[in-house]
Protein backbone atom coordinates (compact mmCIF):
# COMPACT_ATOMS: atom_id res chain seq x y z
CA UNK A 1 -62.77 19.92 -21.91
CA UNK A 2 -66.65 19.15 -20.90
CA UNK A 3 -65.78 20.73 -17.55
CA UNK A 4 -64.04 23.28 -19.42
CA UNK A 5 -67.38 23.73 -21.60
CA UNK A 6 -69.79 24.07 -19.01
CA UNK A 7 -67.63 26.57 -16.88
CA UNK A 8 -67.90 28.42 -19.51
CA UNK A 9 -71.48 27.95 -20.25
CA UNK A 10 -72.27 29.00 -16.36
CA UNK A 11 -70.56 32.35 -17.71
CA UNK A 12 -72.16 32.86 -21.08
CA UNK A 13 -75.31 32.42 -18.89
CA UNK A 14 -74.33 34.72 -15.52
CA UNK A 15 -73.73 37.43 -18.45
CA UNK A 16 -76.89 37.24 -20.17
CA UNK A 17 -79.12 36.82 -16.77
CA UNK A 18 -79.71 33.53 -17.21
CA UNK A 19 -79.65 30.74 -14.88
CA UNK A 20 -76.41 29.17 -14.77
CA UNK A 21 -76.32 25.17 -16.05
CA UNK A 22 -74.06 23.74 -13.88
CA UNK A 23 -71.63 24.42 -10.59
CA UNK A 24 -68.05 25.72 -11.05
CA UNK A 25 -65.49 22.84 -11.76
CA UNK A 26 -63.49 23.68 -8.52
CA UNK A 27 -62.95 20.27 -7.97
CA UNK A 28 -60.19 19.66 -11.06
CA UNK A 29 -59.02 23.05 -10.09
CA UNK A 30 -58.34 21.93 -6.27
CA UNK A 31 -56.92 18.71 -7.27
CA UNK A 32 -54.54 20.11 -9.65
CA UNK A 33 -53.64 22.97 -7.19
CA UNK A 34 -52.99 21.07 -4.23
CA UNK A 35 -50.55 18.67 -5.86
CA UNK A 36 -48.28 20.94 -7.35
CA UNK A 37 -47.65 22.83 -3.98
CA UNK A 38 -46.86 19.56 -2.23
CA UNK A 39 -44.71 18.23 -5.05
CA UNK A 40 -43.17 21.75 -4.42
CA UNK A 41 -43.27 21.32 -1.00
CA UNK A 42 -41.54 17.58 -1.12
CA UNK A 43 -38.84 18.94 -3.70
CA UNK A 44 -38.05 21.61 -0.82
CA UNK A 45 -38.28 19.23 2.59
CA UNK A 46 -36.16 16.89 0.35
CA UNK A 47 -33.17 19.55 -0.05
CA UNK A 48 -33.25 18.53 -3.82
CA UNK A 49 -31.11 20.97 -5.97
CA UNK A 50 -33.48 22.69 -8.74
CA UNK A 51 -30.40 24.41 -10.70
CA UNK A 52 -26.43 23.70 -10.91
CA UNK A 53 -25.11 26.48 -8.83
CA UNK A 54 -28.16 26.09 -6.18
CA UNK A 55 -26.99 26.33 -2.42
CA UNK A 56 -26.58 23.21 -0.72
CA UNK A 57 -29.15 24.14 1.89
CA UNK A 58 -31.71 24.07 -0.58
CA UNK A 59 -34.51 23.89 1.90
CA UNK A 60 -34.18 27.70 2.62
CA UNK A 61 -35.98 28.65 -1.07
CA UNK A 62 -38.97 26.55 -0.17
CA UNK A 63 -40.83 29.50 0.03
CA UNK A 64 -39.84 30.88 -3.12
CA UNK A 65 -40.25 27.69 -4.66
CA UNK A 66 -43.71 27.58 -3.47
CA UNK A 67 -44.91 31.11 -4.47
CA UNK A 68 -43.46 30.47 -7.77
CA UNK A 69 -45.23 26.65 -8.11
CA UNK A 70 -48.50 28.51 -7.03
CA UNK A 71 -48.11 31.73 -10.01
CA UNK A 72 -47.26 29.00 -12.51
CA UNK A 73 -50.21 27.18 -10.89
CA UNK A 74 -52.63 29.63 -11.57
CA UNK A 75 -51.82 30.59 -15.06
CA UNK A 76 -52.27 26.34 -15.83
CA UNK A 77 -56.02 26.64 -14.19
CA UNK A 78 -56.84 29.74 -15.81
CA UNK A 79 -59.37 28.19 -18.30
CA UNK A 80 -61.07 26.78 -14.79
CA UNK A 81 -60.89 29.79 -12.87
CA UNK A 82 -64.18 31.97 -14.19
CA UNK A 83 -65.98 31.59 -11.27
CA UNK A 84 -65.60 33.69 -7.70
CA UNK A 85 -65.61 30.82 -5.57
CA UNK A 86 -62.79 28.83 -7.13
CA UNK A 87 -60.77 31.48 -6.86
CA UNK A 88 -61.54 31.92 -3.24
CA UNK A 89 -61.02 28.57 -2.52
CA UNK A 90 -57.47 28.21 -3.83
CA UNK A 91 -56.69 31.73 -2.83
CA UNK A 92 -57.18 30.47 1.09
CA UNK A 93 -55.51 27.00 0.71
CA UNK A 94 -52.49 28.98 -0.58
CA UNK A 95 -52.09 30.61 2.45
CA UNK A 96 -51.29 27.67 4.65
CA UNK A 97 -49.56 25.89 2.11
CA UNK A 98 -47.04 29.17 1.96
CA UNK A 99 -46.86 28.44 5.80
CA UNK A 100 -45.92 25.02 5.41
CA UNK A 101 -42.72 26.35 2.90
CA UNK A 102 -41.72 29.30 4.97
CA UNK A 103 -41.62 26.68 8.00
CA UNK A 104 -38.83 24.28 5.99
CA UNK A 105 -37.04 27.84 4.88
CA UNK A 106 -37.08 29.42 7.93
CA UNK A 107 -38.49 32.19 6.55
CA UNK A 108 -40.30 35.27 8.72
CA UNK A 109 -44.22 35.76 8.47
CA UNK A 110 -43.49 38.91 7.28
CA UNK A 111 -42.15 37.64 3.67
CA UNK A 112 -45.42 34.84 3.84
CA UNK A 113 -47.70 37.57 4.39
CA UNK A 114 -46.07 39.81 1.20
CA UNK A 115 -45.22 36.79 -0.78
CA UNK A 116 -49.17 35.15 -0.73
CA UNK A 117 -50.70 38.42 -0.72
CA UNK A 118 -48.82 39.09 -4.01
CA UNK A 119 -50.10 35.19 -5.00
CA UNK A 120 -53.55 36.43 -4.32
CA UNK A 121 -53.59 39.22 -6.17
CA UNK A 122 -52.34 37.45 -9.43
CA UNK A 123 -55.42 34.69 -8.34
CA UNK A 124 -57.58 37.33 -8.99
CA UNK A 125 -56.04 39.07 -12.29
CA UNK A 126 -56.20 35.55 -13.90
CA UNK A 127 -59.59 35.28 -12.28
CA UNK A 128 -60.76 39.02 -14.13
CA UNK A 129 -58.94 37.67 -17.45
CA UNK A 130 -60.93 34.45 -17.64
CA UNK A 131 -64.20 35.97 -16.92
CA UNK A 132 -63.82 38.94 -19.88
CA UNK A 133 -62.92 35.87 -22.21
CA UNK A 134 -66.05 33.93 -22.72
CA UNK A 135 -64.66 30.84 -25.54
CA UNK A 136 -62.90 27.93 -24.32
CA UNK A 137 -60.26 28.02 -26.90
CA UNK A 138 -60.06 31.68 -26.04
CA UNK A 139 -59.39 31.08 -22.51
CA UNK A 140 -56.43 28.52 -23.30
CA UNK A 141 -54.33 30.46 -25.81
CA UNK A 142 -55.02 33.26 -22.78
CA UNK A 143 -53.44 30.40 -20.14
CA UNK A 144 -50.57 30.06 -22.65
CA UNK A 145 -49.40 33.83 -22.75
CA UNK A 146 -50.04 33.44 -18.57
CA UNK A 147 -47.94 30.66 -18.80
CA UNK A 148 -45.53 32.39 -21.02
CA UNK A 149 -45.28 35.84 -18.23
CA UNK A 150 -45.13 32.95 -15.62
CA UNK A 151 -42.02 30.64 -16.62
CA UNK A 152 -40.45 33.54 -18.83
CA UNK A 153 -38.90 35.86 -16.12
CA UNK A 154 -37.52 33.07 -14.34
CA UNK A 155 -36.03 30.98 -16.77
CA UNK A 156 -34.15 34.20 -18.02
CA UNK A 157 -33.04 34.76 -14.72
CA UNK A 158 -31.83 31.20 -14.33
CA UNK A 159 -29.82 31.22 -17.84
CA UNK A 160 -28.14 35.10 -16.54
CA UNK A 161 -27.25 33.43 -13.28
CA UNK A 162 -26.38 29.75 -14.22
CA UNK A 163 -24.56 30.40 -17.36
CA UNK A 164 -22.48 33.67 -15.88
CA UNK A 165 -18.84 33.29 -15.89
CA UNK A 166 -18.10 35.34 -12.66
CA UNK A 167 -20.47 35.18 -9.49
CA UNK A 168 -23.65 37.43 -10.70
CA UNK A 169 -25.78 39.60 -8.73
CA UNK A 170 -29.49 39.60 -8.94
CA UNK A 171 -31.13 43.00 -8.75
CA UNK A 172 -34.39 42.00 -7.39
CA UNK A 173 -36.00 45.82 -8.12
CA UNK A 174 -35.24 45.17 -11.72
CA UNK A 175 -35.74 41.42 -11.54
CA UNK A 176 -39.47 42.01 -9.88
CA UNK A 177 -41.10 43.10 -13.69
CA UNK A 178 -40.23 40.09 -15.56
CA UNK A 179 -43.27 38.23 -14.90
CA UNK A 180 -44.99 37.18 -11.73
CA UNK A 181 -43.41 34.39 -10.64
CA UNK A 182 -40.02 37.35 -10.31
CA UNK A 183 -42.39 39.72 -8.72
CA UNK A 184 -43.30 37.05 -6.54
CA UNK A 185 -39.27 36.14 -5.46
CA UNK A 186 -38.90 39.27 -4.88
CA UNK A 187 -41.31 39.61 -2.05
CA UNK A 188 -38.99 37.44 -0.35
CA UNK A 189 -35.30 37.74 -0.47
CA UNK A 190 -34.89 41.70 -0.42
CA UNK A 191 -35.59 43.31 2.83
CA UNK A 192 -38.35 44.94 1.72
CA UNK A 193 -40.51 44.72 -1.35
CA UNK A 194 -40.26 47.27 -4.20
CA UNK A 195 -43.06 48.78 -5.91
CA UNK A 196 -42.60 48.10 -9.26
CA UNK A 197 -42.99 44.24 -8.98
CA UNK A 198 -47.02 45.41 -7.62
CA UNK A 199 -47.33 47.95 -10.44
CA UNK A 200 -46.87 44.97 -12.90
CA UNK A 201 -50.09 43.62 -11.35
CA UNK A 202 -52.03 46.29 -11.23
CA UNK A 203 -51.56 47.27 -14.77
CA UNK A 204 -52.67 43.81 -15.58
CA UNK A 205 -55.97 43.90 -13.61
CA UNK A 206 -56.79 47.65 -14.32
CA UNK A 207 -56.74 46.84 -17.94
CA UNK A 208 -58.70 43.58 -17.62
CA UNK A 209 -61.22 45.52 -14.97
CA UNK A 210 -61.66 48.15 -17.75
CA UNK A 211 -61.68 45.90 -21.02
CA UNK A 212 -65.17 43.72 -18.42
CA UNK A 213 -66.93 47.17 -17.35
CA UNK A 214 -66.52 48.18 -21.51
CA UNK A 215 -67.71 44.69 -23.04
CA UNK A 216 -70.50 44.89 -20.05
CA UNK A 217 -71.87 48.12 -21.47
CA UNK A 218 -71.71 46.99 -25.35
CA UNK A 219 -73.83 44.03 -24.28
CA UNK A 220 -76.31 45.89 -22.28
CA UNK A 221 -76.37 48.64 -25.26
CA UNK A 222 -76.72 45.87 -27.69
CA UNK A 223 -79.59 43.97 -25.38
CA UNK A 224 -81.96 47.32 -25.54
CA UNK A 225 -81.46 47.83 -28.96
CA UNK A 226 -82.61 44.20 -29.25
């Protein structure tokens, strides 16, 4: 929470063009980042079955596993991700941990380059989101409801496909707006990705670009009538 505090204090400050009181927290943020992809990355080398009816050769949804750890990722840190260079930082040690997966799946660049891209993109919607919400308690009921569009798409998926009585098919064009973390599968297992799994994301950052620019010009409006 103090780190939490005086993130957000840097961006009370940056607001009001005032010198910020202390460097971003990217340190907590790295920490935290880093060891969920390799505990997603050791799940995956170790072939270890995440659901009943998983394949045997686990190994070859590392990638998957990994875009998903990193969406879920980001929605955790979004109370630590107000600042630019956080986000860049965990947006470009993504990218080689997504390497790292795709090598134990034996998955093409192609579907690392569409899957991280997609990462990167949610990096900076939660990035937008946490710098138009300025309280700390503000900022973690906002990394619940990202949690929340995070988990919620593929836990649904997982009870529809675990708990079917005949052999079910996943629709991955449907499957892609439940959430992120689906819009992120989906970038990998159809042979190419669908448009309505990006629209989802753009939505989300359009309206938190729009809701910034219109809270910037109430402050400025409010400054000169100070």
């Amino acid at each position: 929470m103090p780190r939490l505090r005086l993130c957000c204090a840097d961006m009370d400050a940056n607001l009001a063009g005032e010198k910020p009181v202390s460097a971003e927290p990217y340190g907590m943020a790295m920490v935290v980042w880093l060891a969920l992809q390799m505990c997603a990355l050791a799940l995956s080398a170790g072939r270890t079955m995440l659901w009943a009816r998983s394949p045997r050769a686990s190994e070859q949804l590392g990638l998957a596993v990994m875009l998903v750890t990193q969406i879920v990722a980001a929605s955790l840190l979004l109370p630590l991700l107000c600042g630019r260079r956080t986000v860049l930082i965990l947006a470009a040690t993504g990218w080689p941990m997504a390497q790292l997966a795709a090598f134990v799946a034996d998955a093409s660049f192609h579907r690392v380059i569409l899957g991280e891209t997609y990462v990167s993109v949610w990096l900076v919607v939660v990035h937008v989101w946490s710098r138009l919400i300025s309280s700390p308690p503000g900022r973690l009921y906002a990394s619940a409801i990202a949690m929340l569009l995070s988990l919620g798409g593929p836990v649904l998926c997982y009870l529809s496909v675990d708990f079917a009585e005949e052999a079910p098919h996943v629709v991955w064009v449907s499957a892609g707006v439940f959430g992120p973390a689906m819009g992120a599968i989906s970038q990998v297992f159809p042979e190419q990705s669908h448009w309505l799994a990006w629209s989802e994301l753009a939505i989300l950052l359009l309206a938190g670009v729009l809701s910034s620019g219109f809270e910037m010009v109430i402050r400025r409006a409010r400054r000169y009538r100070r």
